[in-house]
C-alpha atoms as a PDB file:
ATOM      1  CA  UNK A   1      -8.457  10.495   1.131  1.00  0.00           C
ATOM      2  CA  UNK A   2      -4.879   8.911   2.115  1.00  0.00           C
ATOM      3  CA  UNK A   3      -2.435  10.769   0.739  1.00  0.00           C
ATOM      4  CA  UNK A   4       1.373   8.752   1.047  1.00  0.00           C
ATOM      5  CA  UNK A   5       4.363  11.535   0.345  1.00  0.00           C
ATOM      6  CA  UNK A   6       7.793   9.701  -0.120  1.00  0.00           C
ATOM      7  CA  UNK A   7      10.889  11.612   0.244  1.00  0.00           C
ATOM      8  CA  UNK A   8      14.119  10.826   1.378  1.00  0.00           C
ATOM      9  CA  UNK A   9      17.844  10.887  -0.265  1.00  0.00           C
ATOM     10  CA  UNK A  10      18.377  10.199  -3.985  1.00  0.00           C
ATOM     11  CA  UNK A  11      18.960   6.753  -4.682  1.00  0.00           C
ATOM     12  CA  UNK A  12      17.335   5.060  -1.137  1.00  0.00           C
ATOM     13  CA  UNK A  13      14.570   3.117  -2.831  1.00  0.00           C
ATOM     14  CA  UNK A  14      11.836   6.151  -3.500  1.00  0.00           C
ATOM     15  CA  UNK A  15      10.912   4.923  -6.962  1.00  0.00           C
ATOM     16  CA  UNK A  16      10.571   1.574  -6.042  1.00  0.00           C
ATOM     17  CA  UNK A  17       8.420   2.538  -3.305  1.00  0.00           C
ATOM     18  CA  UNK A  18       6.345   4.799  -5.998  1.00  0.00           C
ATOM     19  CA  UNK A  19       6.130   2.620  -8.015  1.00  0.00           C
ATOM     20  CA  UNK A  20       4.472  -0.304  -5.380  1.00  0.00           C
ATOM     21  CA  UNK A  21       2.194   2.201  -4.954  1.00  0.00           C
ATOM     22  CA  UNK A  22       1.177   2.370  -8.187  1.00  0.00           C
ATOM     23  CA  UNK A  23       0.616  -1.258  -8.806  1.00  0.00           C
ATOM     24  CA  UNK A  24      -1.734  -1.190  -5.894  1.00  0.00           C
ATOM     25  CA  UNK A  25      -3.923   1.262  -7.663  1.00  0.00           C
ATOM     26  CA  UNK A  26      -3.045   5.170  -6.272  1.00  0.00           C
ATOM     27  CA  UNK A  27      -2.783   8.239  -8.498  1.00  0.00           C
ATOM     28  CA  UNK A  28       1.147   8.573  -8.725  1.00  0.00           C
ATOM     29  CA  UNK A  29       3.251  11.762  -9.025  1.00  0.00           C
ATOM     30  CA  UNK A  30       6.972  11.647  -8.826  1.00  0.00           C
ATOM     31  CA  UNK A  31       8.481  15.177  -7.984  1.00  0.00           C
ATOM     32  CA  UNK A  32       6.450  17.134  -6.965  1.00  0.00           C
ATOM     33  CA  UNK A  33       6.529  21.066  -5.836  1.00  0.00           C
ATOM     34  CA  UNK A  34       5.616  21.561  -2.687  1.00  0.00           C
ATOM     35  CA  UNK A  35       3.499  24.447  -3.954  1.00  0.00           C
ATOM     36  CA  UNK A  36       1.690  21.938  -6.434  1.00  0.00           C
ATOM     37  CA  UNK A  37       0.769  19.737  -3.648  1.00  0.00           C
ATOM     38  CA  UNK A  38      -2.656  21.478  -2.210  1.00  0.00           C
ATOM     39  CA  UNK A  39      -4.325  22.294  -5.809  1.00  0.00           C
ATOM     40  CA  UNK A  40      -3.526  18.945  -6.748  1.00  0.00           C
ATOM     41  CA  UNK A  41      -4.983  17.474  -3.893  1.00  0.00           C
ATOM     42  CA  UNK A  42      -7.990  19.691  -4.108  1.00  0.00           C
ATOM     43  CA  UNK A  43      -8.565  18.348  -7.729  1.00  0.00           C
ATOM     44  CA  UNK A  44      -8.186  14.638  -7.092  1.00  0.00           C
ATOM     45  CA  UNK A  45     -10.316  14.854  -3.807  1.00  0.00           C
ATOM     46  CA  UNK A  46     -13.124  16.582  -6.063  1.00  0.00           C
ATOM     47  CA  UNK A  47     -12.701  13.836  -8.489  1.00  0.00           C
ATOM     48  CA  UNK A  48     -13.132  11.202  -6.251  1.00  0.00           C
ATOM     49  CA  UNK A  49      -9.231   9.774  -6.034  1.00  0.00           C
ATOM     50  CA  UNK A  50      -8.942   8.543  -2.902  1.00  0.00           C
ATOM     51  CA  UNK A  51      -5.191   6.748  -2.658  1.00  0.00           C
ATOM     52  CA  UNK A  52      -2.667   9.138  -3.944  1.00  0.00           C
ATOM     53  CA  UNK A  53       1.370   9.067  -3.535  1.00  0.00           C
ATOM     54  CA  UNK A  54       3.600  11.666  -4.243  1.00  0.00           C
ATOM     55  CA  UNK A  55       7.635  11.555  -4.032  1.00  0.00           C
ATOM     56  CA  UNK A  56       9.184  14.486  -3.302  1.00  0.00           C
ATOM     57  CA  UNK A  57      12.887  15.362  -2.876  1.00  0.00           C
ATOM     58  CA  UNK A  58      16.032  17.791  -3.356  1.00  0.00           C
ATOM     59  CA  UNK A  59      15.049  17.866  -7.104  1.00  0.00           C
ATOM     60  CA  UNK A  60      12.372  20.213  -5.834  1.00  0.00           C
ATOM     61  CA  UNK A  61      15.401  22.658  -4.367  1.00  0.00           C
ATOM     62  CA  UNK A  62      14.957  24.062  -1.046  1.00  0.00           C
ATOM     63  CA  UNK A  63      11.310  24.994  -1.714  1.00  0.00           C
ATOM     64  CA  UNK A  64      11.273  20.579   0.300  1.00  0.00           C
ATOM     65  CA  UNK A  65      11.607  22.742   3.079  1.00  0.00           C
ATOM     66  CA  UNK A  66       7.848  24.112   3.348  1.00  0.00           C
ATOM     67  CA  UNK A  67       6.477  19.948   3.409  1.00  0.00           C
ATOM     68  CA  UNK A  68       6.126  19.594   6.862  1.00  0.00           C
ATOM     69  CA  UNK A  69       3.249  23.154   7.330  1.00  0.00           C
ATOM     70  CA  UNK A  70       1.508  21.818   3.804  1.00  0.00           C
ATOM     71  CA  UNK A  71       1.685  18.158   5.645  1.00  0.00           C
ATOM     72  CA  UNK A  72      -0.050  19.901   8.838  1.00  0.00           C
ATOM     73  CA  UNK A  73      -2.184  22.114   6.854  1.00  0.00           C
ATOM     74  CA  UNK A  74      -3.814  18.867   4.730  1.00  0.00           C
ATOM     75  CA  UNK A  75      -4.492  16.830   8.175  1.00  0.00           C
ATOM     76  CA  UNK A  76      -7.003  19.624   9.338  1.00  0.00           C
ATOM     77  CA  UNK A  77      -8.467  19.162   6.204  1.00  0.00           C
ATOM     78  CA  UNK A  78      -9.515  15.748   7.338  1.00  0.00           C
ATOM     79  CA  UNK A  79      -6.657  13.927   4.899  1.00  0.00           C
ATOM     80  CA  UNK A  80      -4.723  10.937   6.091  1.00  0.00           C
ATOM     81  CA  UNK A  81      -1.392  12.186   5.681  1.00  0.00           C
ATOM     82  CA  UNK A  82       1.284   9.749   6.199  1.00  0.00           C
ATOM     83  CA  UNK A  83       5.219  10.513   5.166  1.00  0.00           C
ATOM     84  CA  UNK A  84       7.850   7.710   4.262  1.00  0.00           C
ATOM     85  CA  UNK A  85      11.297   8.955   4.473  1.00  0.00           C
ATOM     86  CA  UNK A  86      14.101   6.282   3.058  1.00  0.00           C
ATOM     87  CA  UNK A  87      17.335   6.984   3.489  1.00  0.00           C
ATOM     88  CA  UNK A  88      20.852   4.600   2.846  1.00  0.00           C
ATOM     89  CA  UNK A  89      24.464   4.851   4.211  1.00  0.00           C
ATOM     90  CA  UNK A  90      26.686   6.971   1.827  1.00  0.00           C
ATOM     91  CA  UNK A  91      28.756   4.355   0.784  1.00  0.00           C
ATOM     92  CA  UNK A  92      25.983   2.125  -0.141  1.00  0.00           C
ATOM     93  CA  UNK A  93      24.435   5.647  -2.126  1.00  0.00           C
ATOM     94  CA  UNK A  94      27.510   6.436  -3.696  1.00  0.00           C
ATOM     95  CA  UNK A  95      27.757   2.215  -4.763  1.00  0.00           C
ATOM     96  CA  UNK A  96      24.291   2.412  -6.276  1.00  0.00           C
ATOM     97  CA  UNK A  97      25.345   5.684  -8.327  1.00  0.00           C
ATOM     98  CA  UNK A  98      28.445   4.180  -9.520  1.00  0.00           C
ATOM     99  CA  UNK A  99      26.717   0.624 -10.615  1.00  0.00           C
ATOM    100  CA  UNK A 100      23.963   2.991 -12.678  1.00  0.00           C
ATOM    101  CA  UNK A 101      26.406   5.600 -13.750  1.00  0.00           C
ATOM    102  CA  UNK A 102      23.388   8.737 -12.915  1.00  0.00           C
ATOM    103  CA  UNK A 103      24.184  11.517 -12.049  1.00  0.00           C
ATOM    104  CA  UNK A 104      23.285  12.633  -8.204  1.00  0.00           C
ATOM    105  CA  UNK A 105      20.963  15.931  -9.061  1.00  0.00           C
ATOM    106  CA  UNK A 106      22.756  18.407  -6.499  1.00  0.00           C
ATOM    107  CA  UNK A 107      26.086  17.112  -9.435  1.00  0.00           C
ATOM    108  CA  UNK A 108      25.090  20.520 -11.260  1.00  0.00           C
ATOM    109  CA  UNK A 109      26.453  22.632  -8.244  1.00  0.00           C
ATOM    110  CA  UNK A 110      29.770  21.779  -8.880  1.00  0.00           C
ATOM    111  CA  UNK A 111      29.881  19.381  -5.970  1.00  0.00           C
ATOM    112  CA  UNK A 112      31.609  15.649  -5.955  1.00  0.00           C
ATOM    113  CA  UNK A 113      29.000  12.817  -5.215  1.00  0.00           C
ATOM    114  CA  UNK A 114      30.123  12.297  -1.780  1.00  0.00           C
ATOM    115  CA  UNK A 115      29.046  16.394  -1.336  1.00  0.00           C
ATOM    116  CA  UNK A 116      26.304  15.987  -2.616  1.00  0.00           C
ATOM    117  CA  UNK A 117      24.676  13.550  -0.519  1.00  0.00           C
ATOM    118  CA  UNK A 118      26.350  15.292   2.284  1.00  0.00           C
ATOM    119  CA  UNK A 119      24.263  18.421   1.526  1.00  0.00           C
ATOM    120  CA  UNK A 120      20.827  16.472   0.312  1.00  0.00           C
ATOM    121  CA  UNK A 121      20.900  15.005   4.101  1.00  0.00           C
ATOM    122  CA  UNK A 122      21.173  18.384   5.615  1.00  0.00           C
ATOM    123  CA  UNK A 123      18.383  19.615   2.905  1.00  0.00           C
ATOM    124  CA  UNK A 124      15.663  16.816   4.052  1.00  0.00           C
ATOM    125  CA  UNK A 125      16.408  16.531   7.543  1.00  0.00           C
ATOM    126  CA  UNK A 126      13.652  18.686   8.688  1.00  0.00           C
ATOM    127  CA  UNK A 127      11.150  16.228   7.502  1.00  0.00           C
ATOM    128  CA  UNK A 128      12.735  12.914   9.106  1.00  0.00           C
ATOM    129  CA  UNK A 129      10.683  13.953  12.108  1.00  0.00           C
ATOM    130  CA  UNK A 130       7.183  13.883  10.333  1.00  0.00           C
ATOM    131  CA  UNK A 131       8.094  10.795   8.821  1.00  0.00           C
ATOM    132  CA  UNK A 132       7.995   6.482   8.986  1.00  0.00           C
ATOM    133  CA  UNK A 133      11.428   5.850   8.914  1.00  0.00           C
ATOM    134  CA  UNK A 134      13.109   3.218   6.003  1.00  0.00           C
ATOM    135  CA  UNK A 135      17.268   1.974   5.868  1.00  0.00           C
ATOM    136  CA  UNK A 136      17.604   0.801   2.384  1.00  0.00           C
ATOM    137  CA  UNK A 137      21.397   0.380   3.074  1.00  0.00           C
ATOM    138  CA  UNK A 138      21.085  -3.841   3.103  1.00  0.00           C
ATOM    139  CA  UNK A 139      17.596  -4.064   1.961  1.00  0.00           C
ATOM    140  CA  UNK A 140      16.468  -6.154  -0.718  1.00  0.00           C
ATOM    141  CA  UNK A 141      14.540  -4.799  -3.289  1.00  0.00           C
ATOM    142  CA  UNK A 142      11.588  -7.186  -2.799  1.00  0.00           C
ATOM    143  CA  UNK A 143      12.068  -6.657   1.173  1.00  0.00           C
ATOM    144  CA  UNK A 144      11.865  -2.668   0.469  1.00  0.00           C
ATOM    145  CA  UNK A 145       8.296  -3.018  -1.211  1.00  0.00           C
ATOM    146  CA  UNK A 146       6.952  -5.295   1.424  1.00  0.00           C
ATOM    147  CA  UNK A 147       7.681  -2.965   3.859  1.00  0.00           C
ATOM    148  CA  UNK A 148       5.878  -0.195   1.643  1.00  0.00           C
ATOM    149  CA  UNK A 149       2.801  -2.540   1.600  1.00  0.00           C
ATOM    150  CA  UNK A 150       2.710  -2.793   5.144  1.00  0.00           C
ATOM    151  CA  UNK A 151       3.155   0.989   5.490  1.00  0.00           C
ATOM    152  CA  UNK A 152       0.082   1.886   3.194  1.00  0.00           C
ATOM    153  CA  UNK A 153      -2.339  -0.663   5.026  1.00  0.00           C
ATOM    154  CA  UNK A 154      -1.824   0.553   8.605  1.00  0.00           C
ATOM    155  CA  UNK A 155      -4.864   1.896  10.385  1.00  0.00           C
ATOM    156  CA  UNK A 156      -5.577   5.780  10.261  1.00  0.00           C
ATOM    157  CA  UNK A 157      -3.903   8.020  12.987  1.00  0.00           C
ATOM    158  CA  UNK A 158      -2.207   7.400  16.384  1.00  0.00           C
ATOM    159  CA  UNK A 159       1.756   5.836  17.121  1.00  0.00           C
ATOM    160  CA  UNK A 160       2.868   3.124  15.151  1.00  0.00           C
ATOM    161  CA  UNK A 161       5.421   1.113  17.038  1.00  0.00           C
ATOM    162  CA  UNK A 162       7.692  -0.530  14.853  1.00  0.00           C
ATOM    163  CA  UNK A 163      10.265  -3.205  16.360  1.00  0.00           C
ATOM    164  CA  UNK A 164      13.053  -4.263  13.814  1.00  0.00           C
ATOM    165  CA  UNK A 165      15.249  -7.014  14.471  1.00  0.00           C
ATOM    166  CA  UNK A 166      18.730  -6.964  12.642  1.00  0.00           C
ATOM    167  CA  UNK A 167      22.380  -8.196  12.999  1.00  0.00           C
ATOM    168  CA  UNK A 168      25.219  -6.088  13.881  1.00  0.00           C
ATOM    169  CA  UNK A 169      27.672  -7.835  11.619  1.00  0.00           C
ATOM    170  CA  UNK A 170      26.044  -5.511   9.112  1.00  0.00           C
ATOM    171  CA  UNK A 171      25.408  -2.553  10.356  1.00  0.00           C
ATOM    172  CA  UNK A 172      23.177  -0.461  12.948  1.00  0.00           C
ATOM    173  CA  UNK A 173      19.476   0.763  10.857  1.00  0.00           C
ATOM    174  CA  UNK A 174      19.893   4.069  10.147  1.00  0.00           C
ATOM    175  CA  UNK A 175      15.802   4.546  11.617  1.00  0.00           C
ATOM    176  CA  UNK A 176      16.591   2.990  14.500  1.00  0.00           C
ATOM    177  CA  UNK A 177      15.299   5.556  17.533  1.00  0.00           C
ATOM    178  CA  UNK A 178      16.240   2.787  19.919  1.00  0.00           C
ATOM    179  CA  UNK A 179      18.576   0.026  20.051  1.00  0.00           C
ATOM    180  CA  UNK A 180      19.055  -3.135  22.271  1.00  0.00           C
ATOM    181  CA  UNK A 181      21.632  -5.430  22.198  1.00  0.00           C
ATOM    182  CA  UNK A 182      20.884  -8.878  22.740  1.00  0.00           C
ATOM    183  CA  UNK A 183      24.647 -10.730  21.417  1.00  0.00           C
ATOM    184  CA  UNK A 184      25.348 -11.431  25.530  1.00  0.00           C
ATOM    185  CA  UNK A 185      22.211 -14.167  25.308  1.00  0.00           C
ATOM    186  CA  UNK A 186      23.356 -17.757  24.613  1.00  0.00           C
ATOM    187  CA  UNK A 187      23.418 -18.129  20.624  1.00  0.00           C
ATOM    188  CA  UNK A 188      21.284 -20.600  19.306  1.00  0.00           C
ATOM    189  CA  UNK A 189      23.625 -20.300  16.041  1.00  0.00           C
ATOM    190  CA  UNK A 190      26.195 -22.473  17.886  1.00  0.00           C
ATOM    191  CA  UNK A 191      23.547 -25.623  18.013  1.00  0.00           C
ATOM    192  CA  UNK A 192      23.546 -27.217  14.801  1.00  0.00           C
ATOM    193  CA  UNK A 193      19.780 -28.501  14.623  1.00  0.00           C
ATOM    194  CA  UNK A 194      19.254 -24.743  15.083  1.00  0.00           C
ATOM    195  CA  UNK A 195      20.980 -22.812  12.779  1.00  0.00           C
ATOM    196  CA  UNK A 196      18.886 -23.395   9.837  1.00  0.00           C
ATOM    197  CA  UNK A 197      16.121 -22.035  11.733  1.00  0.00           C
ATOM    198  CA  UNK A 198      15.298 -18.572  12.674  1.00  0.00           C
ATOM    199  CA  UNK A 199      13.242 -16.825  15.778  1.00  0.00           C
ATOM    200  CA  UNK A 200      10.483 -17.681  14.023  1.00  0.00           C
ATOM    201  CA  UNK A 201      10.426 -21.115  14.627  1.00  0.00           C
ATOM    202  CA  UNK A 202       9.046 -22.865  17.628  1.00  0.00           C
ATOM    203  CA  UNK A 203      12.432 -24.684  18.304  1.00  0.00           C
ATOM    204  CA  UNK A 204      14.914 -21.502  18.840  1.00  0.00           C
ATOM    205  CA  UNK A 205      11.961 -19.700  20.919  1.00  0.00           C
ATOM    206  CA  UNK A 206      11.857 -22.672  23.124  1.00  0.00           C
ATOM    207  CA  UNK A 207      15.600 -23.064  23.570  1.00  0.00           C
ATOM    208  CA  UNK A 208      16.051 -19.070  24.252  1.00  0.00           C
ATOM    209  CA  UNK A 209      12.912 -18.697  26.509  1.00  0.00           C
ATOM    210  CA  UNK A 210      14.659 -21.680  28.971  1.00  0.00           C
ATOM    211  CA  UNK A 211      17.712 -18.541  29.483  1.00  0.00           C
ATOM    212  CA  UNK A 212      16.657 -17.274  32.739  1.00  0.00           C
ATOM    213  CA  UNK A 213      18.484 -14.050  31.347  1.00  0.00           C
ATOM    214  CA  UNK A 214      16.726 -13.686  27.542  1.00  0.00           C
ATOM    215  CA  UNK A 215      13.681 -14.123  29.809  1.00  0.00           C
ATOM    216  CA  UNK A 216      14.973 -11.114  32.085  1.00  0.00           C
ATOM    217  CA  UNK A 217      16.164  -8.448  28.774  1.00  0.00           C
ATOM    218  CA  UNK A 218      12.932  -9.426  27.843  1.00  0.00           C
ATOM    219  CA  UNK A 219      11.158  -8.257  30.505  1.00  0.00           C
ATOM    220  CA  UNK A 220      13.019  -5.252  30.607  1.00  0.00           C
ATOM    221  CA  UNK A 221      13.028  -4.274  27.309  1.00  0.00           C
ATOM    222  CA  UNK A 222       8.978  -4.133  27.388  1.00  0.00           C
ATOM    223  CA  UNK A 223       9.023  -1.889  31.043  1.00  0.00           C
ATOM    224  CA  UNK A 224      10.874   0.269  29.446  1.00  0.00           C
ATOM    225  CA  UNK A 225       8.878   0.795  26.297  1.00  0.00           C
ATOM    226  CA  UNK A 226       5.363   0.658  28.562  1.00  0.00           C
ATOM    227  CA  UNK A 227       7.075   3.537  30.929  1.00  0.00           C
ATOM    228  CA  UNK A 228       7.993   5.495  27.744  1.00  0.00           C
ATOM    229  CA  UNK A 229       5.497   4.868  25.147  1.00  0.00           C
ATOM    230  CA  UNK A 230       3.192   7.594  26.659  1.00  0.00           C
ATOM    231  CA  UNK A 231       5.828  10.490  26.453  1.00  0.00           C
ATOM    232  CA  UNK A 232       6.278   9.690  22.758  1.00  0.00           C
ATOM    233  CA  UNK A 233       2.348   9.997  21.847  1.00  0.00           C
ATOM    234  CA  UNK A 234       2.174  13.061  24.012  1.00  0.00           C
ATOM    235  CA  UNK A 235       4.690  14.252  21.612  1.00  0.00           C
ATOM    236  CA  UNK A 236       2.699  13.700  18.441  1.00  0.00           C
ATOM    237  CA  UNK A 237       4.936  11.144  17.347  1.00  0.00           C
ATOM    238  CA  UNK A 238       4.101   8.746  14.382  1.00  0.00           C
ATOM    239  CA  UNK A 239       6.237   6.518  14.548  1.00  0.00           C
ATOM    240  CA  UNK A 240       8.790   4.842  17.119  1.00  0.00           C
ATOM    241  CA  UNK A 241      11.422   2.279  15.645  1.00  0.00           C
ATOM    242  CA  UNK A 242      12.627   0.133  18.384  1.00  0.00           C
ATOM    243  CA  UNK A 243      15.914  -2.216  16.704  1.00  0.00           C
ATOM    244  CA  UNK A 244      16.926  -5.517  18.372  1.00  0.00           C
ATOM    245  CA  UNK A 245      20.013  -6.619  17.474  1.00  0.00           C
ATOM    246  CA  UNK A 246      21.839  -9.875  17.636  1.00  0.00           C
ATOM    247  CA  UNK A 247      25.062 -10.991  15.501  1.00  0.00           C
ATOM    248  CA  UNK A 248      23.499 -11.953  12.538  1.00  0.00           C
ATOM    249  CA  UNK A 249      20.017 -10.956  12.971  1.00  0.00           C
ATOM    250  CA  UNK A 250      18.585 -14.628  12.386  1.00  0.00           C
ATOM    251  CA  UNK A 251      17.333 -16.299  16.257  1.00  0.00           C
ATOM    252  CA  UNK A 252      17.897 -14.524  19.303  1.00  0.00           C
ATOM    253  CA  UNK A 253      17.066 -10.631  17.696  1.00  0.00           C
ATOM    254  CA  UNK A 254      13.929 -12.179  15.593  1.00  0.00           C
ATOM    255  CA  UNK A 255      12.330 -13.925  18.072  1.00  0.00           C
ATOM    256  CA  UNK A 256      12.339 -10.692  20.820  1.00  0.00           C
ATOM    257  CA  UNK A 257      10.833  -8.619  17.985  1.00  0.00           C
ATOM    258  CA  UNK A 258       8.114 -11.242  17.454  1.00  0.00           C
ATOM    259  CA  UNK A 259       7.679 -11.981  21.148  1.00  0.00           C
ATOM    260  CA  UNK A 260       7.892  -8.131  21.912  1.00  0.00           C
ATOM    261  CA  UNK A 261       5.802  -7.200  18.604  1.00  0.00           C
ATOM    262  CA  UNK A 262       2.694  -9.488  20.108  1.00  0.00           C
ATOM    263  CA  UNK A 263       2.898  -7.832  23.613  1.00  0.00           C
ATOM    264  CA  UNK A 264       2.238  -4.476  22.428  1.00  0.00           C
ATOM    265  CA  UNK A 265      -0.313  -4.998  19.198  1.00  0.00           C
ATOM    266  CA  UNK A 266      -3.061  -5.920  21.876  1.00  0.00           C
ATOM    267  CA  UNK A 267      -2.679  -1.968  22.735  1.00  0.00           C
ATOM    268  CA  UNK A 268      -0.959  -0.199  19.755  1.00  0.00           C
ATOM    269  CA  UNK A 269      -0.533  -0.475  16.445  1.00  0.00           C
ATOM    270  CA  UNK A 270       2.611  -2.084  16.113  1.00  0.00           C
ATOM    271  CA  UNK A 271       4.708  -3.785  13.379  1.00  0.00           C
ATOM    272  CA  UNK A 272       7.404  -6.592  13.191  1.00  0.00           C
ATOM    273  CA  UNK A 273      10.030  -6.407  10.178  1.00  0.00           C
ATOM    274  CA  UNK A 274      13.265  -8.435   9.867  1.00  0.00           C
ATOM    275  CA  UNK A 275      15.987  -7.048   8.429  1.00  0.00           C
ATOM    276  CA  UNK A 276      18.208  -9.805   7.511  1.00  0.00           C
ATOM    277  CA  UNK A 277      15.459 -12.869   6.855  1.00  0.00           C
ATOM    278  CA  UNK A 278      14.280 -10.831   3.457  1.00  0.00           C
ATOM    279  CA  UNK A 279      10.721 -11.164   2.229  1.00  0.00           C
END
């Protein structure tokens, strides 16, 4: 059985995400108890489900706190367990409440919206580390459930390396858990043939792999992942999110996540996403 919990803050994406999930077929339950979780699982095994997702959240009160033992508890059991945590800045939260006019569902403790997603961060922060990591903050809608597609179909067990290219101009990702800088590299932005084009095409990976330096980050950038990797899966880490960021995310960031993203899929099961190019 794979079981996919979603959780996260209010308002990052998590019934989207469900609700891709859905479409692709698995038994879907949207707030759960934590306490619900093994009977249910018990049932659906016994009935021959075999793709479920459940979202859980601060709806469920602090009881969230017990996921991460029922989460350890279910992978003896032989389940694949895999956790998707979204989160979003708290201005772009508190936007998304204000353009839908719901209410946030910590409101009821008296608490203003800002407060409450204060509070809701420090509720589900023990299960960040168990979890896939998602920014919602300046993700498209149709971008979000790609990313949930890719999440679902990964092979069973072991790291997943993700590298993320973005652009600084709009902010750091939130799941980053490391971040290069690439903006000192010549900017294929400037050349006008360019600029329509992104690091995916042929063209800008030609005219950044003639920079002796790109060539030299580049180089770097993958020692230090190879010298670190091992730490991380000694660790029992799921997931590592390595960001690459450029101004605007489009040519010189995109093209070291897909050059960087090939190196490392020969050995580990890696993914590529790009934040600012969309679907």
């Amino acid at each position: 059985m794979q079981l996919i919990l979603i959780t996260g803050l209010s308002g990052s994406g998590k019934s989207v995400a469900l609700a891709v999930l859905e479409d692709a077929g698995y038994y879907c339950v949207d707030n759960l108890p934590v306490e619900l979780v093994g009977p249910l699982v018990e049932n659906l095994r016994a009935s021959g489900n075999e793709r479920v997702a459940l979202t859980m959240d601060a709806r469920t009160g602090n009881a969230v706190t017990g996921l991460p033992q029922e989460v350890q508890r279910l992978r003896t059991e032989g389940i694949d367990v895999r956790v998707m945590f979204l989160e979003a800045k708290a201005d772009t939260l508190i936007k998304r409440y204000s353009e839908t006019r719901r209410r946030h569902p910590l409101s009821q403790s008296g608490l203003t919206l800002p407060e409450c997603i204060a509070r809701e961060r420090e509720m589900v922060a023990g299960l960040s580390e168990l979890a896939h990591h998602i920014d919602t903050s300046d993700l498209a809608a149709n971008t979000l459930r790609d990313w949930v597609k890719d999440f679902a179909t990964l092979p069973v067990a072991g790291l997943t390396l993700l590298f993320e290219s973005f652009g600084f101009k709009h902010g750091i990702p939130l799941d980053a858990d490391f971040v290069f800088d690439v903006r000192c590299l010549p900017n294929p932005h400037y050349d006008l043939k360019l600029r329509p084009l992104t690091g995916c095409d042929a063209p800008v990976a030609e005219f950044i792999r003639a920079v002796p330096d790109a060539m030299r980050m580049l180089g770097d950038i993958e020692r230090f992942i190879n010298d670190w990797l091992p730490a991380f899966e000694r660790d029992n880490r799921s997931y590592l999110t390595i960001a690459i960021g450029c101004t605007g995310g489009r040519h010189r960031s995109v093209f070291f996540v897909e050059t960087l993203a090939a190196k490392f899929r020969a050995s580990t099961r890696t993914l590529a996403r790009h934040r600012e190019l969309g679907p």
